[in-house]
N, C-alpha and C. Protein backbone atom coordinates (compact mmCIF):
# COMPACT_ATOMS: atom_id res chain seq x y z
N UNK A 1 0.82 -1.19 0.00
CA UNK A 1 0.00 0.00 0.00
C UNK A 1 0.87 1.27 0.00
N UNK A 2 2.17 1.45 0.64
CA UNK A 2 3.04 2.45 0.73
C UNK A 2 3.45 2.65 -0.71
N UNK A 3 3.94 1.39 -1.38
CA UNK A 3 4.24 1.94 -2.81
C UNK A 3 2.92 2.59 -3.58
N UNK A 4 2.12 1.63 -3.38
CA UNK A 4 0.83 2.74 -4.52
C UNK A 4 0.92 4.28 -3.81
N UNK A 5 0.60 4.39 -2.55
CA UNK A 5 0.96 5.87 -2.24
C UNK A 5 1.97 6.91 -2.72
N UNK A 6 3.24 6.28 -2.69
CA UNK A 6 4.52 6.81 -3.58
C UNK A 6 4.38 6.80 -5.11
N UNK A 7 3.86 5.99 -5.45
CA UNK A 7 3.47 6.42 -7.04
C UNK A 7 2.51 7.49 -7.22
N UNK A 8 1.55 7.32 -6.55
CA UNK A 8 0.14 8.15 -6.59
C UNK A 8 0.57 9.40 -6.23
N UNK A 9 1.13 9.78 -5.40
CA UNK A 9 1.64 11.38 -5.10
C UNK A 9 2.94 11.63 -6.38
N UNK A 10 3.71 10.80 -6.78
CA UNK A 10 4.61 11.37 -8.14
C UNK A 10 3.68 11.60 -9.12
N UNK A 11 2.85 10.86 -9.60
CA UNK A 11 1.82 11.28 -10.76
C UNK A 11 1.09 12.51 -10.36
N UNK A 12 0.73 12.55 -9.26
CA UNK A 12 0.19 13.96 -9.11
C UNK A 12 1.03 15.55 -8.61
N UNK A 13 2.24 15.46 -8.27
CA UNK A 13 3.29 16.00 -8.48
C UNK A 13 3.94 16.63 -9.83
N UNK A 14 3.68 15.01 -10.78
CA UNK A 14 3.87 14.87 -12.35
C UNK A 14 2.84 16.33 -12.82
N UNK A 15 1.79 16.11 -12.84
CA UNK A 15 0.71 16.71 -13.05
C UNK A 15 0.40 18.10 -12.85
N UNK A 16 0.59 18.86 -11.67
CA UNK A 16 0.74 19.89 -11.10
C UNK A 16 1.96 20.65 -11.59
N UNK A 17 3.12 19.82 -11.97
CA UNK A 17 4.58 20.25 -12.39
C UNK A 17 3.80 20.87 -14.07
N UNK A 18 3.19 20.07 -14.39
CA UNK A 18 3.21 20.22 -16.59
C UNK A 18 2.01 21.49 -15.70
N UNK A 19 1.08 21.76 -15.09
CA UNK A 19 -0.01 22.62 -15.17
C UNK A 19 0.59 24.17 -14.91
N UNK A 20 1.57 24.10 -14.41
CA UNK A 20 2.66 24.86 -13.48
C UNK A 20 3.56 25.73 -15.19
N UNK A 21 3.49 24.78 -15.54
CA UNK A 21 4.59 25.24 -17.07
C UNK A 21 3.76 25.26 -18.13
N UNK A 22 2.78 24.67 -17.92
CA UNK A 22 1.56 25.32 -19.47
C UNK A 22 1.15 27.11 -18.81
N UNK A 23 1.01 26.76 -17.68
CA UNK A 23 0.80 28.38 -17.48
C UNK A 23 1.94 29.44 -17.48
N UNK A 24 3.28 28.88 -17.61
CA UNK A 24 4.33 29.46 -17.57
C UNK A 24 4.46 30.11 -19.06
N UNK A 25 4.10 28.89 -19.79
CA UNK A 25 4.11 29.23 -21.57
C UNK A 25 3.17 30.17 -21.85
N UNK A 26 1.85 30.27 -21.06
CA UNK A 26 1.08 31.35 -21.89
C UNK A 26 -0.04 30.25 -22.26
N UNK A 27 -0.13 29.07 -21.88
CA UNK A 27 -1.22 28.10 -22.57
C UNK A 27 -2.49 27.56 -22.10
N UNK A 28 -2.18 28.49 -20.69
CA UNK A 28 -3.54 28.16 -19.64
C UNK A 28 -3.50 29.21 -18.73
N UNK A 29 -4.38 29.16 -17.97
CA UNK A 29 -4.26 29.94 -17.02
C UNK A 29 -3.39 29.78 -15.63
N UNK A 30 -2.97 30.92 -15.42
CA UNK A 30 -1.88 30.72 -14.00
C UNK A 30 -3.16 30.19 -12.85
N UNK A 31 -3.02 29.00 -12.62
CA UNK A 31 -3.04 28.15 -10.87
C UNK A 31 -2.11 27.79 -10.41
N UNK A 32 -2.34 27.90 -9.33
CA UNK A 32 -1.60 27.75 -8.21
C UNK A 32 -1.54 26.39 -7.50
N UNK A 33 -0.46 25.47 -7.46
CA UNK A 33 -1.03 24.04 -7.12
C UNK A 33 -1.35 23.77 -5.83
N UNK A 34 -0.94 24.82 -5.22
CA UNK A 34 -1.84 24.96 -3.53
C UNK A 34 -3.55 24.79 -3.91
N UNK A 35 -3.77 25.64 -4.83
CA UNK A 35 -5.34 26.13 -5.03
C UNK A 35 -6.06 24.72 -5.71
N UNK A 36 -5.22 23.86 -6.84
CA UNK A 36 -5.90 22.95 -7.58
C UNK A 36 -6.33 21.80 -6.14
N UNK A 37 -4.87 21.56 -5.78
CA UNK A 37 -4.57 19.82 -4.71
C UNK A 37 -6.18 20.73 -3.39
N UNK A 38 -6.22 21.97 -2.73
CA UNK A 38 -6.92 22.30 -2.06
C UNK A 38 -8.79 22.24 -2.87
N UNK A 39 -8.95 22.44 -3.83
CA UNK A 39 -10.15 21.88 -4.70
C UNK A 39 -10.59 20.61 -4.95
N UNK A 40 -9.16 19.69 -4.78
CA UNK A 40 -9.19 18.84 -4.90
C UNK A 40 -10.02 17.88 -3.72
N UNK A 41 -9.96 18.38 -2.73
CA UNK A 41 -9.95 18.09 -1.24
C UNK A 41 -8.92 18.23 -0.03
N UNK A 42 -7.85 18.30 -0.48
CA UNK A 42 -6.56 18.07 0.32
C UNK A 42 -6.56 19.13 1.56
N UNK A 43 -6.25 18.72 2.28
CA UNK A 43 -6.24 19.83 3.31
C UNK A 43 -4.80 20.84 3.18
N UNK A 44 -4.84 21.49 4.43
CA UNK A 44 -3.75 22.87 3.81
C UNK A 44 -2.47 21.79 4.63
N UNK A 45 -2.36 21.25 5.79
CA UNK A 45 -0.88 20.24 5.99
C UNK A 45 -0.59 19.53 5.17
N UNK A 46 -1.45 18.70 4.60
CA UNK A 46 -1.48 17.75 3.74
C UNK A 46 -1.03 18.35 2.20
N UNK A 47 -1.37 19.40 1.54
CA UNK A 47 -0.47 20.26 1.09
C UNK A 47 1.15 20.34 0.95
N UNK A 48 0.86 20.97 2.38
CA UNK A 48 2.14 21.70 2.51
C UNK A 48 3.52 20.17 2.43
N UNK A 49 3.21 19.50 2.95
CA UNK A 49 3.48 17.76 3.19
C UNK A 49 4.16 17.59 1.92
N UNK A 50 2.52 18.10 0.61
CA UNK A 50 2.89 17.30 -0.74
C UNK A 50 4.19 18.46 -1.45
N UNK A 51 3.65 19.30 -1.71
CA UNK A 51 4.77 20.60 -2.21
C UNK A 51 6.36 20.78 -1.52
N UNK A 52 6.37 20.04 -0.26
CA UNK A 52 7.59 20.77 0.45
C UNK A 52 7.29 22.12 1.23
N UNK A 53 6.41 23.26 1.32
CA UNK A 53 6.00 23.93 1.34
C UNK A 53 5.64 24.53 3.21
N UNK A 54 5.90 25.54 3.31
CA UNK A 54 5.42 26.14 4.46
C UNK A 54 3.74 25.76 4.67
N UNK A 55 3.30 25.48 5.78
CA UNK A 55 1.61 25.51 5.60
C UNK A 55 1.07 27.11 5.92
N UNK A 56 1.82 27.93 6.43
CA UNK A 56 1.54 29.41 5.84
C UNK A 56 1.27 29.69 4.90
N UNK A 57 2.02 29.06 4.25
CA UNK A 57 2.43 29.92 3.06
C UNK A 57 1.02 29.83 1.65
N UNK A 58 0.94 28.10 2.39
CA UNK A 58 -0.51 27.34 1.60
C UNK A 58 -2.07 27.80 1.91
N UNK A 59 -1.49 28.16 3.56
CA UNK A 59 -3.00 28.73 3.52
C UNK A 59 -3.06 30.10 3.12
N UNK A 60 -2.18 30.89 3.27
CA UNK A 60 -2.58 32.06 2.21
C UNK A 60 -2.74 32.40 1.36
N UNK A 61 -2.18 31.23 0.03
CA UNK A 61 -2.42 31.06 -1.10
C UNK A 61 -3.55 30.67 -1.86
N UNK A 62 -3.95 30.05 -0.74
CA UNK A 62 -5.40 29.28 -0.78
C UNK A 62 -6.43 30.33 -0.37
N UNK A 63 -5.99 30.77 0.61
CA UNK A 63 -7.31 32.24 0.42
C UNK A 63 -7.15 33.06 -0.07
N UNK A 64 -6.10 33.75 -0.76
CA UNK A 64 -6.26 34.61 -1.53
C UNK A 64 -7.10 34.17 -2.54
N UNK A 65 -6.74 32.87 -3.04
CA UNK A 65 -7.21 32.32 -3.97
C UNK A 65 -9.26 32.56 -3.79
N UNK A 66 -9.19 31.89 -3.02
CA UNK A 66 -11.00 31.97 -2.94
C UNK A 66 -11.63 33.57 -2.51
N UNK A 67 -10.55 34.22 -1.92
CA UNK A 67 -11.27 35.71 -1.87
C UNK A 67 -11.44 36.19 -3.26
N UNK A 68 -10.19 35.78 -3.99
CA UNK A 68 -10.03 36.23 -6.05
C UNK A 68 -11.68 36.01 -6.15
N UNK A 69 -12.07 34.71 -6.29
CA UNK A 69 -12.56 34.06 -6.90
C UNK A 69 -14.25 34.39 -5.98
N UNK A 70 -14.30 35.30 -4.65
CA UNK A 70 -15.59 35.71 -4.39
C UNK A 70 -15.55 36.35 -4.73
N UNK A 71 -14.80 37.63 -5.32
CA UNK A 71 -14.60 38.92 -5.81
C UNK A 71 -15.24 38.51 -6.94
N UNK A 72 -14.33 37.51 -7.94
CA UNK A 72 -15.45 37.63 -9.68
C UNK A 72 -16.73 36.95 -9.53
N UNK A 73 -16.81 36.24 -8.48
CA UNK A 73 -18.33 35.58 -8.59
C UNK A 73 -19.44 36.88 -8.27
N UNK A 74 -18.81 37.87 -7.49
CA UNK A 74 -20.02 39.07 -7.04
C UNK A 74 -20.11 39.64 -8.30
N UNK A 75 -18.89 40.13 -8.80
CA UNK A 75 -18.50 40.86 -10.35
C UNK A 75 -19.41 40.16 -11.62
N UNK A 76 -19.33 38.70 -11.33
CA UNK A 76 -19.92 38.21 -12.57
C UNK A 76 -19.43 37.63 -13.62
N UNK A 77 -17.99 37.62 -13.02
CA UNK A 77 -16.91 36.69 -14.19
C UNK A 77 -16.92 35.17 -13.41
N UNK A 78 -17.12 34.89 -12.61
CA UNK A 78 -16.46 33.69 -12.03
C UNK A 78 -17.39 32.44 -12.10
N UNK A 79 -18.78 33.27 -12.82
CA UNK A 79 -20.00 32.02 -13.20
C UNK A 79 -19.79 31.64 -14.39
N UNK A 80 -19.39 32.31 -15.08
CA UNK A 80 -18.53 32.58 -16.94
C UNK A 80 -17.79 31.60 -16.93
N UNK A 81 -17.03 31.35 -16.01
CA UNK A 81 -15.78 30.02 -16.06
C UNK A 81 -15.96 29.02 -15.20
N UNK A 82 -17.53 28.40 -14.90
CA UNK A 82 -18.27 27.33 -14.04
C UNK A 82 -17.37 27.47 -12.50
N UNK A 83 -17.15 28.67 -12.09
CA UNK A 83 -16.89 28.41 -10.76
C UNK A 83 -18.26 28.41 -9.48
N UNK A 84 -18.36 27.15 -8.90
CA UNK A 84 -20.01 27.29 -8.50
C UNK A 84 -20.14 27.53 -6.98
N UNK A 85 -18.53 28.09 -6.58
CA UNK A 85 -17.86 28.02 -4.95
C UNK A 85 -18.26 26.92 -4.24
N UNK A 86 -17.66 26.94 -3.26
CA UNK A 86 -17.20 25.44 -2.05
C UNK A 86 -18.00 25.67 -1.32
């Protein structure tokens, strides 16, 4: 069970890494992989765990993130791009 775990977090590491550099290119939009793995369900330690990452650092990233994202839902952009909030 430890190895499927160790695979399962590199593929999603894998994953977050290419989403990280399509937005670097200009080919998607900039997320934040605090914001995707936290949509995902993940909690903010569990996070910080997966990234290497301060859990400061995750939870502020993570709310900025959802304050962004109450801001365009009041505005009226954030229903435009199926965001239906948490």
């Amino acid at each position: 069970m430890d190895e499927l775990i160790r695979y399962a977090r590199a593929l999603l590491l894998l994953q977050l890494r290419q989403v990280e550099m399509s937005a670097q290119a200009g080919k998607g939009p900039v997320i934040r992989s605090e914001v995707l793995l936290a949509d995902a369900g993940f909690g903010g330690r569990e996070i910080a765990d997966l990234l290497g990452k301060n859990y400061a650092a995750v939870a502020k990233a993570v709310s900025r993130a959802r304050a962004t994202r109450g801001k365009e839902a009041a505005d009226g952009n954030g229903a435009a791009e199926g965001d239906h909030g948490e």
